[in-house]
Each structure stands twice: as C-alpha cells, then as structure tokens.
Protein backbone atom coordinates (compact mmCIF):
# COMPACT_ATOMS: atom_id res chain seq x y z
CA UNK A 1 -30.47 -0.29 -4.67
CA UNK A 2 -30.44 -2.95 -7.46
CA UNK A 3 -27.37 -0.90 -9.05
CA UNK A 4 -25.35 -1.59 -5.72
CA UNK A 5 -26.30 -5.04 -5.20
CA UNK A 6 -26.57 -6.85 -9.11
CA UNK A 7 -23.30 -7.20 -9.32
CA UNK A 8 -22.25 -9.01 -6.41
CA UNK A 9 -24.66 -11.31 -6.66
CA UNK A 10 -22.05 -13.01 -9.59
CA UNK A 11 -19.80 -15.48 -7.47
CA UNK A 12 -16.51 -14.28 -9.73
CA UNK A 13 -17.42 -11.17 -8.28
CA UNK A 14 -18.26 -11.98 -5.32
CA UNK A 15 -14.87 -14.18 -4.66
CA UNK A 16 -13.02 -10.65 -6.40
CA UNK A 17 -14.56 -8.97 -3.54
CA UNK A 18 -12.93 -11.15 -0.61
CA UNK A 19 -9.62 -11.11 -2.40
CA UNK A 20 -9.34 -6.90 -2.09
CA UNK A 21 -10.51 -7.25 1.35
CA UNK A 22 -7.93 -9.72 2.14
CA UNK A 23 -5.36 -7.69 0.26
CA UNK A 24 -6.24 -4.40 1.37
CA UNK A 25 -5.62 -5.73 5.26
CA UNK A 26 -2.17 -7.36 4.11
CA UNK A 27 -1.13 -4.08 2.24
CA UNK A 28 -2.28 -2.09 5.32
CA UNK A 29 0.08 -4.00 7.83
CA UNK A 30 3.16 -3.52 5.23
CA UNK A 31 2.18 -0.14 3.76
CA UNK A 32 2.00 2.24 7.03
CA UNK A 33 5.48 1.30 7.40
CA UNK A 34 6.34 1.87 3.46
CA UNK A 35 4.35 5.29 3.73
CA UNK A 36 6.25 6.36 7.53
CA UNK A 37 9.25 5.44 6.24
CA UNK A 38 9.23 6.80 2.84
CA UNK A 39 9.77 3.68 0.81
CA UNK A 40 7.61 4.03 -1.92
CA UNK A 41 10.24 3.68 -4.37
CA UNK A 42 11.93 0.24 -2.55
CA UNK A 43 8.15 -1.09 -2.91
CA UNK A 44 7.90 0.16 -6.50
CA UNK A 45 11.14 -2.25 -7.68
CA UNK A 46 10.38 -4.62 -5.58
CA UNK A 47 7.25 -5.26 -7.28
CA UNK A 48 8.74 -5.22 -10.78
CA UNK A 49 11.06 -7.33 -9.90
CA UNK A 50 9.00 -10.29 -9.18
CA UNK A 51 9.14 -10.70 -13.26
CA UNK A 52 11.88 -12.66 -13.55
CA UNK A 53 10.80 -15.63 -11.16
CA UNK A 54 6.85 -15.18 -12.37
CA UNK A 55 8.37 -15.42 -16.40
CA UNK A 56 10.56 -18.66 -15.15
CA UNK A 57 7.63 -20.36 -13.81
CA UNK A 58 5.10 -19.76 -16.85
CA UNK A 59 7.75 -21.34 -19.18
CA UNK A 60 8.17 -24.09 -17.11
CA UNK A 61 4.44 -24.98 -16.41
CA UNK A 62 4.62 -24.19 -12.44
CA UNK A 63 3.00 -21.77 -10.21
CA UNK A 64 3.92 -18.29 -10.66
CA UNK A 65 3.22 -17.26 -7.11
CA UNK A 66 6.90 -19.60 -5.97
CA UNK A 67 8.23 -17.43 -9.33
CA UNK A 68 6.97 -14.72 -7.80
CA UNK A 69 8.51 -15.76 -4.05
CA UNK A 70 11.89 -16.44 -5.24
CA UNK A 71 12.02 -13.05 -6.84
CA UNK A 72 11.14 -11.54 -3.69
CA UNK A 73 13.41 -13.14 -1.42
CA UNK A 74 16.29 -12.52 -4.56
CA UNK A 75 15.58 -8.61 -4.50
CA UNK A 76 15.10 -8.45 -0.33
CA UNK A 77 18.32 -9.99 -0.02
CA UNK A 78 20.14 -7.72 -2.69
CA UNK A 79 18.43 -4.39 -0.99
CA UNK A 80 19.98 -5.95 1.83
CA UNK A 81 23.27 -6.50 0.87
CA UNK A 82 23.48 -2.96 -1.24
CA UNK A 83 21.87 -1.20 1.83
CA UNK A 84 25.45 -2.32 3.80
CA UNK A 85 28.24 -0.94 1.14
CA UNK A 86 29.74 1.89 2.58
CA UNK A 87 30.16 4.05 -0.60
CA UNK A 88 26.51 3.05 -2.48
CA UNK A 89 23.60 5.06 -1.58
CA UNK A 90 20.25 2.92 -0.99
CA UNK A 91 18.67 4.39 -3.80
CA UNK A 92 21.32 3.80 -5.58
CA UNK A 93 21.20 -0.31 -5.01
CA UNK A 94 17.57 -0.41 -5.44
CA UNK A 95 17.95 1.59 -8.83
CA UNK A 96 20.13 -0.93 -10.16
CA UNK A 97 18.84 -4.56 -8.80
CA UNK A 98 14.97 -2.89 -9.97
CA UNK A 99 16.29 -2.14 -13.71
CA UNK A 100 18.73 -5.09 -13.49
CA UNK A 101 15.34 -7.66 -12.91
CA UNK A 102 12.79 -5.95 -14.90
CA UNK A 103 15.24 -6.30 -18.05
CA UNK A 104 16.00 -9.82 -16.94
CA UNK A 105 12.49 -10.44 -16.47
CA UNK A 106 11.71 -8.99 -19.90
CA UNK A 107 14.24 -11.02 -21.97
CA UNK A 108 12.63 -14.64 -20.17
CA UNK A 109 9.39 -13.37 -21.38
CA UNK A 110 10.23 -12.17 -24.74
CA UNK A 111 11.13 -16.06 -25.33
CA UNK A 112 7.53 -16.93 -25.01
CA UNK A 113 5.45 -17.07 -27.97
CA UNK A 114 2.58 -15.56 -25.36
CA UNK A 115 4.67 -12.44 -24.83
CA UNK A 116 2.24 -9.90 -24.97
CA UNK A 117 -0.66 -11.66 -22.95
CA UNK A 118 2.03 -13.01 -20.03
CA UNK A 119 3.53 -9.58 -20.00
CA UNK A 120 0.10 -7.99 -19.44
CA UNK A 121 -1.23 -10.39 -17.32
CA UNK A 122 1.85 -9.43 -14.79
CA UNK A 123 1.33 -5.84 -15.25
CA UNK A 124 -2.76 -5.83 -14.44
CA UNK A 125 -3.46 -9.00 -12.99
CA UNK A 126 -6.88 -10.25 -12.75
CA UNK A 127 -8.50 -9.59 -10.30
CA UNK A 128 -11.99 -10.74 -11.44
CA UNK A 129 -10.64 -14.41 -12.30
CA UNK A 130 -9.88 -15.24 -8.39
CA UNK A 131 -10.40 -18.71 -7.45
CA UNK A 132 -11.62 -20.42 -4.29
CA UNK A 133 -8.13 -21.96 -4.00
CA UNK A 134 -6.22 -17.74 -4.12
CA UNK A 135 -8.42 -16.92 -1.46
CA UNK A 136 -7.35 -19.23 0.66
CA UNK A 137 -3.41 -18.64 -0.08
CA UNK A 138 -4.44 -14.75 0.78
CA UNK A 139 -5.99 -15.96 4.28
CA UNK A 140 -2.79 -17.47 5.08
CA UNK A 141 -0.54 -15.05 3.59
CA UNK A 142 -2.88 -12.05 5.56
CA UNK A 143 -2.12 -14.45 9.04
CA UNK A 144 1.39 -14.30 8.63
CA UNK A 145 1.95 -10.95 7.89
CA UNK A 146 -0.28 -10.40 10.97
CA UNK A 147 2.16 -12.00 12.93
CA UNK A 148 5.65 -10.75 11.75
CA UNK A 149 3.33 -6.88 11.94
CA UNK A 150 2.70 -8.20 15.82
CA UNK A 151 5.95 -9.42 16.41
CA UNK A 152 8.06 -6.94 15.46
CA UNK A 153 5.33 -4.01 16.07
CA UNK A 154 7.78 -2.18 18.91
CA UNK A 155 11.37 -2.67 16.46
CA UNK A 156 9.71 -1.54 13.43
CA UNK A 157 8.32 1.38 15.24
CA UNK A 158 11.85 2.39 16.50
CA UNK A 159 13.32 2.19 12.74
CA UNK A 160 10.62 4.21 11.46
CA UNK A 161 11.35 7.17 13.90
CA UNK A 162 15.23 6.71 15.12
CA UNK A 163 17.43 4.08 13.95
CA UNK A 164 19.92 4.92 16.50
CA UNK A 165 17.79 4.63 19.31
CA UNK A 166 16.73 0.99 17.86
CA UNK A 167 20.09 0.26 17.99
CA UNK A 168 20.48 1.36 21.89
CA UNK A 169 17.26 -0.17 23.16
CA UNK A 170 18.79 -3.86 21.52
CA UNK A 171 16.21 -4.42 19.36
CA UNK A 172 18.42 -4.76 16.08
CA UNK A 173 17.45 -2.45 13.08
CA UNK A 174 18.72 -4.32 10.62
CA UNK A 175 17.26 -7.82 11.43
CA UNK A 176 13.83 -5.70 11.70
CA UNK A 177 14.62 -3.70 8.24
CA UNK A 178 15.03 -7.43 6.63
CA UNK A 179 12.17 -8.69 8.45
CA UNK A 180 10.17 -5.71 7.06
CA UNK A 181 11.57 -6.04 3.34
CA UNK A 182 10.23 -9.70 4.34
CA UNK A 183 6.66 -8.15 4.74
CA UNK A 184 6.59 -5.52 2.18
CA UNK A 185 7.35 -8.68 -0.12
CA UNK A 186 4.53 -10.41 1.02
CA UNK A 187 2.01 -8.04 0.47
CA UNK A 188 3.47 -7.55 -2.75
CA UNK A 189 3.56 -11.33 -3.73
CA UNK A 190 0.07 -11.70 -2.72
CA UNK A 191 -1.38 -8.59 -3.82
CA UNK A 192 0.15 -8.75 -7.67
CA UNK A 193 -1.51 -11.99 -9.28
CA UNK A 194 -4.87 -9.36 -8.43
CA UNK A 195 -4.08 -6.24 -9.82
CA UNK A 196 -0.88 -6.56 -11.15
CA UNK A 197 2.49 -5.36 -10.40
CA UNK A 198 2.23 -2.11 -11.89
CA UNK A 199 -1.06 -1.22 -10.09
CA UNK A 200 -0.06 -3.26 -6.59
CA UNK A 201 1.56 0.54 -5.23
CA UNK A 202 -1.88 1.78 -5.69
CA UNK A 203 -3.28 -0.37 -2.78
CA UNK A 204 0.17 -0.75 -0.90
CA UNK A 205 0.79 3.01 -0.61
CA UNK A 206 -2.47 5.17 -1.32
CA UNK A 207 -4.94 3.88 1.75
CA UNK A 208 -2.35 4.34 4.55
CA UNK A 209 -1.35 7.74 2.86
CA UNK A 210 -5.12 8.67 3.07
CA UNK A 211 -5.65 7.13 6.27
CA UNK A 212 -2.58 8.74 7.64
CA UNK A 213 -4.18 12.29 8.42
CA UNK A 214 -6.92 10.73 10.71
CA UNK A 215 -5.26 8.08 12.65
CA UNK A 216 -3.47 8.79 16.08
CA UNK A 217 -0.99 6.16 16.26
CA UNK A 218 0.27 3.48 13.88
CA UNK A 219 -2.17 0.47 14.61
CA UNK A 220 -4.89 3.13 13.84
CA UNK A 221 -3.42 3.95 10.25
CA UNK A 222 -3.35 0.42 9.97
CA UNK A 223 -6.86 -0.18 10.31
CA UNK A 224 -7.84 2.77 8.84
CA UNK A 225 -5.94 2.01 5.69
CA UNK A 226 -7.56 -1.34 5.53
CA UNK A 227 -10.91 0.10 5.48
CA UNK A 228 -9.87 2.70 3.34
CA UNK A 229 -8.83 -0.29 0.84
CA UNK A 230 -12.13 -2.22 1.18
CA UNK A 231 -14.01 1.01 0.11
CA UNK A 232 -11.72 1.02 -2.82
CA UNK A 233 -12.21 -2.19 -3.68
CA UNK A 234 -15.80 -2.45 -3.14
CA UNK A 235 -16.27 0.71 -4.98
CA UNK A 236 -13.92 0.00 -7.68
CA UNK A 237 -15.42 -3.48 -8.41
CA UNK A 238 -19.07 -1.61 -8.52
CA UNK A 239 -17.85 0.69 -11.61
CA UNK A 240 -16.01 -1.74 -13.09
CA UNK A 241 -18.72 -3.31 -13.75
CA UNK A 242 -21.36 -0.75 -14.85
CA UNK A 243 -18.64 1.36 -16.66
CA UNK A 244 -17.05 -2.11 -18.29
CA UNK A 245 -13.81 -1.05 -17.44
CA UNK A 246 -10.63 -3.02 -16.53
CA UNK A 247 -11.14 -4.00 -12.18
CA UNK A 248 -7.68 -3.76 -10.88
CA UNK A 249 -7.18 -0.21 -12.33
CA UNK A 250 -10.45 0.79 -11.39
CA UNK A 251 -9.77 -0.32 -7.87
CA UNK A 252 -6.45 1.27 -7.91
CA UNK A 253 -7.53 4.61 -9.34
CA UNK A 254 -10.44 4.67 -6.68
CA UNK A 255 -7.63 3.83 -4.25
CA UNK A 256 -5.42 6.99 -5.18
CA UNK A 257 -8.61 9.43 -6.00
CA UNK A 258 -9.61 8.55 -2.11
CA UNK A 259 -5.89 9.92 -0.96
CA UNK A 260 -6.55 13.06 -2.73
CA UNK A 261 -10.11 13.50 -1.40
CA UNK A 262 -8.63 12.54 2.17
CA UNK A 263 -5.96 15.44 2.00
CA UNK A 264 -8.00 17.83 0.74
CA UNK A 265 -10.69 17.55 3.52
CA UNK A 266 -7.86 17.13 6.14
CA UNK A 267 -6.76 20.62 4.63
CA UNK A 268 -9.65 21.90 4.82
CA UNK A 269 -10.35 21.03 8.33
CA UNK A 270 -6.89 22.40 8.81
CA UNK A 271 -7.62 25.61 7.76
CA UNK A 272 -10.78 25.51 9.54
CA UNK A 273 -8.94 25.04 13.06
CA UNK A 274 -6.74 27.54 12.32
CA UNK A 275 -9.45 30.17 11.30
CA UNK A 276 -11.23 29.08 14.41
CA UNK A 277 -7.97 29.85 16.64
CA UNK A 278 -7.66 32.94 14.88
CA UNK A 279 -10.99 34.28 15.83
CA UNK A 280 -10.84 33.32 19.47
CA UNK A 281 -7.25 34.60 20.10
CA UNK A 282 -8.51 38.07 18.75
CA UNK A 283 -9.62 40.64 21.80
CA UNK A 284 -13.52 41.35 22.00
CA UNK A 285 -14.56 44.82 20.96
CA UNK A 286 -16.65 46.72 23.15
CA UNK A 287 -20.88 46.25 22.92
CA UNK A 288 -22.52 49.10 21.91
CA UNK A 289 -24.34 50.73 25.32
CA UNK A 290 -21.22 49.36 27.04
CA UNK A 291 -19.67 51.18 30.07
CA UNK A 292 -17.36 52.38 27.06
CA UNK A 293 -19.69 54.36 25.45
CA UNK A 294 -20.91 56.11 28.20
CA UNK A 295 -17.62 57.87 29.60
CA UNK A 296 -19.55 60.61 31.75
CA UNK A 297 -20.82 58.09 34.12
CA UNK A 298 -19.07 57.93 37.24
C-alpha cells in the first residue's frame, strides 16, 4: 500500500496530481469533439504552433501562457480564414499555417542562448514543477471551457454529425466551428506548460478515443474520457516516480496504452456478442429419447 501512497504524500506531487485532473476534464470537453469529428491533425498544429508566441514571451521576460494565447487565437483565426477559400482544402491550410509557425517559432528560439532547454521545455513541459498559482489558472480555464462546452453543446453536436442540417436548424456552423477552434485552443493552452506540446495530443485525443466505445451519448464520452485521463495521470505520476522516468510522457504513454487496452476489450466483447447471437440464432437439435427417435410410436 506504501508503494501507492509514498509518493503523493510530496506536495510537488501532490499539486502535479490536481493539474492532470484539471487537464484531463478540460481536454475531455474539447477532445470528444476533436475525436467525433476527426480533427486530430487541426489539434496536432495547433499545438505546435503555440511556439512562436511562447518563444516571444521567454525573450522578453513575460508569461508564456499570453505567448502561448496569442498563438492560439493567430492559428484559430488562420484555420478560419483558410477553411473559407474556395479552391484550398482544410488540410491543406492547416499544413501550411502548422509548418509556417513551428519554423517561425524555431528561428525566435534559436536566438536564445537557452535554445536547447526552452525548446525542450515546450516540447515536454513539466508537469512535476506545477505551482499553486497554475492550478488556479487551470480552475478557471476548466470553468470556461465548461461553459462555451454547455453553451454551444446542441450546435456543436449538429456540426459533428451534419453540417447542413446545422445550417437549416439556424444554429450557424461556422460561428460554432470558431467557437470550437476557440476550445480546442484552450485545452491546448492550458494543457501544454504540463506535458508539453508534443505530448498534449496524448491527453486531448487518447481518453475520449478509449472512452468512446463505452459511452452512449456525447456527455457520457465526456465524462468517461475525463476519468479515463485521471487514471492516466494518477497512474502515470505513480511510475514516474518509482521507474524515475520523465512524468508528462509517462502520463501520456499510460494515456495511449489505455486506448489500446480499451479497444481491444471492446473487441473482444464484440466478438463475444456476436458468438453469443450466433449460437442462439442456430435451430436446437433433437434430445436423445426425443419423440424423434422413437418414430414407431403413434
């Protein structure tokens, strides 16, 4: 029991904790929608290119998370835009403004004579030097993307099954799609200063793609995915820190390895049901003693 317990007895650890929790119910509310409507790759630039605003605020002294902001609201607003011209595809934009920021990003960093510890810092995060002060930042950031997830619940729903029905019932698909870009960058923005922009898809996208065969209904993968996240973070943080291994990755890895357990027992009970159905759609066979094997009785 002392193996569970000893390390989250350490406050660092302890405050680590509360920031995955916090992060895995922020990425839950922004990733069922990146995982129903197969955005994994618009969440994947998107997080890379915060580096340009996080590299301009660590040469000038000032807080990486507005760095990190501006970015966000620079690349939603450019998927925007690109997502409207007529002859671009959307992968096409997001292809281009992701390598466009990451090299822009890049060449503000490589004027740093910290290059190499900024640049990694991004990448990983630190998930294990979380202060009192991020913790409260992620409560507030976890409210509002509570509310935009609450108030635009029914359009969002609409865009992730028929676009053109959104568009019928009034409810505006592209005002929601922005307003969703506008969540998927919060969760990003709040989840990267912990793990890291490189490892941020691994609790944006894996829990609600492992909650995803369970759950009836959205709200369910939602919470489901949160849950999913706290195990992962819980867990990860636990062999982090007997293994001595890097914490964001470990969490993130934990993250993914429970989507692949998930799928293959939802396969499993899959072929279960099926074997099951099988059985009882096949016609009984006659006992033995049966009225069939006694044909001379009349």
């Amino acid at each position: 029991m002392e193996w569970l317990t000893a390390p989250f007895e350490v406050t660092f650890v302890q405050r680590a904790l509360w920031a995955g929790i916090l992060v895995s119910a922020i990425c839950a509310l922004a990733g069922t929608w990146v995982v129903l409507r197969g955005m994994a790759f618009l969440g994947d630039a998107m997080s890379h290119g915060l580096l340009p605003g996080v590299a301009v605020a660590a040469l000038l002294g000032g807080n990486p998370l507005v760095g990190a902001l501006v970015s966000a609201a620079v690349m939603t607003a450019g998927v925007t835009a690109l997502g409207r011209a007529p002859r671009l595809s959307q992968d096409t934009g997001i292809g281009l403004l992701f390598v466009g920021m990451l090299s822009l990003g890049v060449i503000i960093v490589s004027r740093s004579q910290s290059f190499a510890v900024d640049l990694t810092g991004f990448l990983f995060g630190d998930v294990l030097a979380v202060r009192e002060s991020d913790l409260v930042l992620l409560g507030a950031a976890l409210l509002l993307a509570l509310g935009v997830a609450v108030l635009g619940h029914r359009a969002f729903l609409a865009l992730a099954f028929d676009e053109r029905k959104a568009r019928t019932l009034g409810l505006r698909p592209r005002i929601a799609h922005a307003a969703l870009l506008g969540l998927l960058a919060l969760a990003i923005v709040a989840s990267f200063h912990i793990v890291g922009t490189l490892l941020v898809l691994g609790l944006l996208i894996a829990p609600p793609a492992a909650a995803l065969p369970w759950a009836r209904g959205v709200r369910g993968v939602m919470v489901l995915s949160a849950a999913v996240g706290t195990v992962a973070t819980f867990g990860g943080l636990l062999l982090s820190w007997h293994l001595r291994t890097a914490a964001g990755a470990t969490v993130s890895a934990l993250a993914v390895g429970l989507f692949f357990l998930s799928h293959l027992a939802s396969g499993l009970r899959h072929r279960r049901r099926t074997h099951s159905a099988d059985n009882s759609a096949r016609p009984a066979e006659p006992a033995l003693g049966g009225s069939a094997a006694r044909p001379n009785e009349a």
